[in-house]
Protein backbone atom coordinates (compact mmCIF):
# COMPACT_ATOMS: atom_id res chain seq x y z
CA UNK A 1 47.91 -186.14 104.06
CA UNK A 2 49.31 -182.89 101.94
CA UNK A 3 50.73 -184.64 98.69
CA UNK A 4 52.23 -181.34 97.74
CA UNK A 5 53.19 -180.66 101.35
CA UNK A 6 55.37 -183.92 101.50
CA UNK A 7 56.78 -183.67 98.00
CA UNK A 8 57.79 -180.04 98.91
CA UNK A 9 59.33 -181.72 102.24
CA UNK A 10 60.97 -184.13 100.05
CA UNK A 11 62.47 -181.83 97.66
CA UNK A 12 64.09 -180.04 100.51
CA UNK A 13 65.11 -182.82 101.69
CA UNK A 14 67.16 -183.71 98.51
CA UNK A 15 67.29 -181.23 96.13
CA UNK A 16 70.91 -179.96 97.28
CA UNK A 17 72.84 -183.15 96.90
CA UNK A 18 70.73 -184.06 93.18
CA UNK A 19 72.14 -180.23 92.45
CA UNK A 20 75.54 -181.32 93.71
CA UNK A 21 74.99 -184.65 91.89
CA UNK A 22 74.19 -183.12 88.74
CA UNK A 23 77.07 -180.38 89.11
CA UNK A 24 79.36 -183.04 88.93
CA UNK A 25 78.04 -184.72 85.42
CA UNK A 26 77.09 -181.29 84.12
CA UNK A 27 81.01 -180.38 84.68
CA UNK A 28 80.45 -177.72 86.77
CA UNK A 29 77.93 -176.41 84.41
CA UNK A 30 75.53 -174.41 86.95
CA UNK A 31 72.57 -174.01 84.69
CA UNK A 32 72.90 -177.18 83.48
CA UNK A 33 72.71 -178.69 86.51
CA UNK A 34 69.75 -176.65 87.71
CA UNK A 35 68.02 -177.75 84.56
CA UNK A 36 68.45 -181.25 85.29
CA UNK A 37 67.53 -181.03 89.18
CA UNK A 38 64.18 -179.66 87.62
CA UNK A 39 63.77 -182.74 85.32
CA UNK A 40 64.63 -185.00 87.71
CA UNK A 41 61.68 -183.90 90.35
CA UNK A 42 59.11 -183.63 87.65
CA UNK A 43 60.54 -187.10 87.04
CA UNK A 44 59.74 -187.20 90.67
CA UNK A 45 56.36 -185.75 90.76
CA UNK A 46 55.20 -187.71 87.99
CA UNK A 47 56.03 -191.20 88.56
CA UNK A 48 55.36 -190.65 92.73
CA UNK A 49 52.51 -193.50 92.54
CA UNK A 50 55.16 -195.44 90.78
CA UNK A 51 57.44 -195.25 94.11
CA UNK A 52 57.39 -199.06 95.43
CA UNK A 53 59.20 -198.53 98.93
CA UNK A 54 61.71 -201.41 97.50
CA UNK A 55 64.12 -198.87 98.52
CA UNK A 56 64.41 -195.39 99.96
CA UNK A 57 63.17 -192.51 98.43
CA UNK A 58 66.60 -190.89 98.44
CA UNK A 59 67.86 -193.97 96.72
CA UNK A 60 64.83 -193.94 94.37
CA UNK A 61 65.70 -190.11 93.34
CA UNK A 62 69.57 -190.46 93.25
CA UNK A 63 68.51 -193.14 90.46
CA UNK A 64 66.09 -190.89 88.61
CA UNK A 65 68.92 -188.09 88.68
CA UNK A 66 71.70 -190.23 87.46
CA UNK A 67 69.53 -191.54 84.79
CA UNK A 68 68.15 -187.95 83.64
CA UNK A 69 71.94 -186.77 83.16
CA UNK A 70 73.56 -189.54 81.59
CA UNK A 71 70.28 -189.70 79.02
CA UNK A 72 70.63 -185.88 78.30
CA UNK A 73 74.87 -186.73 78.27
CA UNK A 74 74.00 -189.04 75.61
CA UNK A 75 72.02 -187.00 74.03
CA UNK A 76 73.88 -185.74 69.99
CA UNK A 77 74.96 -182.16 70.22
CA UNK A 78 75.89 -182.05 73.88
CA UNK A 79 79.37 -181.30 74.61
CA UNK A 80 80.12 -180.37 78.06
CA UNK A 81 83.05 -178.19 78.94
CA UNK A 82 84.78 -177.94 82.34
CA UNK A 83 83.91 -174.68 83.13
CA UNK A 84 86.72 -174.62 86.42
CA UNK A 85 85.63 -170.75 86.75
CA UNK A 86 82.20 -171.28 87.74
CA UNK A 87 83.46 -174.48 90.00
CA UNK A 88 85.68 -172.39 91.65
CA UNK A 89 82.80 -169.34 92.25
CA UNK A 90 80.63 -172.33 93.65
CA UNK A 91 83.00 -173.17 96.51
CA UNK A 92 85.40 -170.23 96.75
CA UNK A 93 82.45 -168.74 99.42
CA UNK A 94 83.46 -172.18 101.97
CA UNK A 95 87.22 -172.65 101.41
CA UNK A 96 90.44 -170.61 101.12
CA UNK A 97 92.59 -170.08 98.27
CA UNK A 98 94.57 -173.73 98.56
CA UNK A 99 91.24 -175.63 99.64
CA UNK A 100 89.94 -173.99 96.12
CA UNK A 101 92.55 -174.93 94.15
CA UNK A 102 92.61 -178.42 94.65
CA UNK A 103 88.76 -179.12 94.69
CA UNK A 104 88.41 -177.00 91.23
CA UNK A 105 91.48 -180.13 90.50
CA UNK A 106 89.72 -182.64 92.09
CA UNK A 107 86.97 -181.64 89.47
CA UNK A 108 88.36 -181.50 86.48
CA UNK A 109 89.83 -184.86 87.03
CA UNK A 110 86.67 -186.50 88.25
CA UNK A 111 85.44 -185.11 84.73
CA UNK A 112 88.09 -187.48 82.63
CA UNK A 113 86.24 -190.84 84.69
CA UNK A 114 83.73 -192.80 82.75
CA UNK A 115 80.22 -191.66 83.25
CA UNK A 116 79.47 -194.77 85.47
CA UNK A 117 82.90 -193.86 87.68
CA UNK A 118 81.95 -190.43 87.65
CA UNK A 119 78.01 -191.10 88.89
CA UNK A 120 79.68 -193.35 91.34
CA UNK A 121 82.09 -190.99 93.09
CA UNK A 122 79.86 -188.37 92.86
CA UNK A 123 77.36 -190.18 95.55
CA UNK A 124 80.60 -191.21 97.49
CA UNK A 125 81.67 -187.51 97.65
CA UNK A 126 77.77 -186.87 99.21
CA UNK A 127 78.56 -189.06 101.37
CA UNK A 128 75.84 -191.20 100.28
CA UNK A 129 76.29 -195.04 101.71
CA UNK A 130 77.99 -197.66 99.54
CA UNK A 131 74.95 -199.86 99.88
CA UNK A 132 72.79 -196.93 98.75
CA UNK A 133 75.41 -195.99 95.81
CA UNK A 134 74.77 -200.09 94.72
CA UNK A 135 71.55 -199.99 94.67
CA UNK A 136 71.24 -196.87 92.91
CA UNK A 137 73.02 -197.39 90.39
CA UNK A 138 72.46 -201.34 90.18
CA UNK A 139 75.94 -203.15 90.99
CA UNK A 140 76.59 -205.55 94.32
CA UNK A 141 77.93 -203.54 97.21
CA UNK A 142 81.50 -205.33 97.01
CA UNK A 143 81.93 -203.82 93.50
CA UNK A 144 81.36 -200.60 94.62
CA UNK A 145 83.68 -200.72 96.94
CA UNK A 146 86.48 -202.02 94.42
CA UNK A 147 85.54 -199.81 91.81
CA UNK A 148 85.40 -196.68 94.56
CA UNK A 149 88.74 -197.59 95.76
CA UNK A 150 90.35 -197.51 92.66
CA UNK A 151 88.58 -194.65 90.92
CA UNK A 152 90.00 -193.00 94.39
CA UNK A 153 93.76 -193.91 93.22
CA UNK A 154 93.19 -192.60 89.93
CA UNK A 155 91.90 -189.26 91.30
CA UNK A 156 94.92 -189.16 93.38
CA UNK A 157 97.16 -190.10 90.46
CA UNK A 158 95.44 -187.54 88.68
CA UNK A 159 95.62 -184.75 91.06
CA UNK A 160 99.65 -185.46 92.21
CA UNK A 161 100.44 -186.47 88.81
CA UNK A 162 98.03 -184.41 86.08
CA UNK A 163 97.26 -187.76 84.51
């Protein structure tokens, strides 16, 4: 067995949705993000013997992600700017104009959630399952789905309404 092999399988595996992930809490913030998909696979790398099986890897990692950006978030001095420019660079190459528009929107408001609300539609939006999400992040799976369908109105609200 290849240890760097599988890790580098691994990473392929779910590097692009921890990017994604950490888009979202970095605000659209590319190099933020990238800097905390890096910490969150050395994360990986170094605590690999620590990986139980309790739960999936992908499960394990979403965890590690979520907790690397809302302990750097927390972190004095940070202040995080919705940069809607480089959001709308990021996905302007898959959508049209409209499409554009109102994911850049769906962005900003996703950035006025709580960081637990955020972290949790985040993983919904990567399609991620709700059991997975509530496990990740440590809540029963019927709370997830509460909290999920109302952070869903608000986003709505938000995006019809600008509040």
């Amino acid at each position: 067995m290849n240890i760097e092999k599988d890790f580098t399988q691994i990473y392929n595996t779910h590097a692009p949705k921890v990017l994604r992930l950490c888009l979202g809490y970095a605000s659209g913030d590319g190099d933020l993000a990238k800097e905390w998909l890096q910490e969150t696979f050395i994360k990986v790398w170094n605590h690999r013997k620590s990986f139980n099986q309790k739960s999936s890897i992908g499960t394990w990692i979403y965890r590690i992600a979520v907790n690397v950006c809302l302990s750097d978030l927390r972190k004095p001095k940070k202040t995080i700017q919705v940069d809607d420019t480089v959001i709308s660079q990021d996905i302007q190459e898959d959508f049209n104009e409209d499409e554009t528009d109102k994911i850049t929107k769906l962005y900003l408001c996703i950035d006025k959630l709580t960081e637990q609300n955020k972290g949790l539609i985040l993983l919904e939006l990567e399609e991620i399952p709700q059991a997975t999400i509530a496990e990740t992040l440590g809540l029963a799976h019927n709370a997830v789905r509460t909290r999920l369908s109302r952070i869903r109105k608000a986003l709505l609200k938000c995006m019809t309404n600008g509040k």
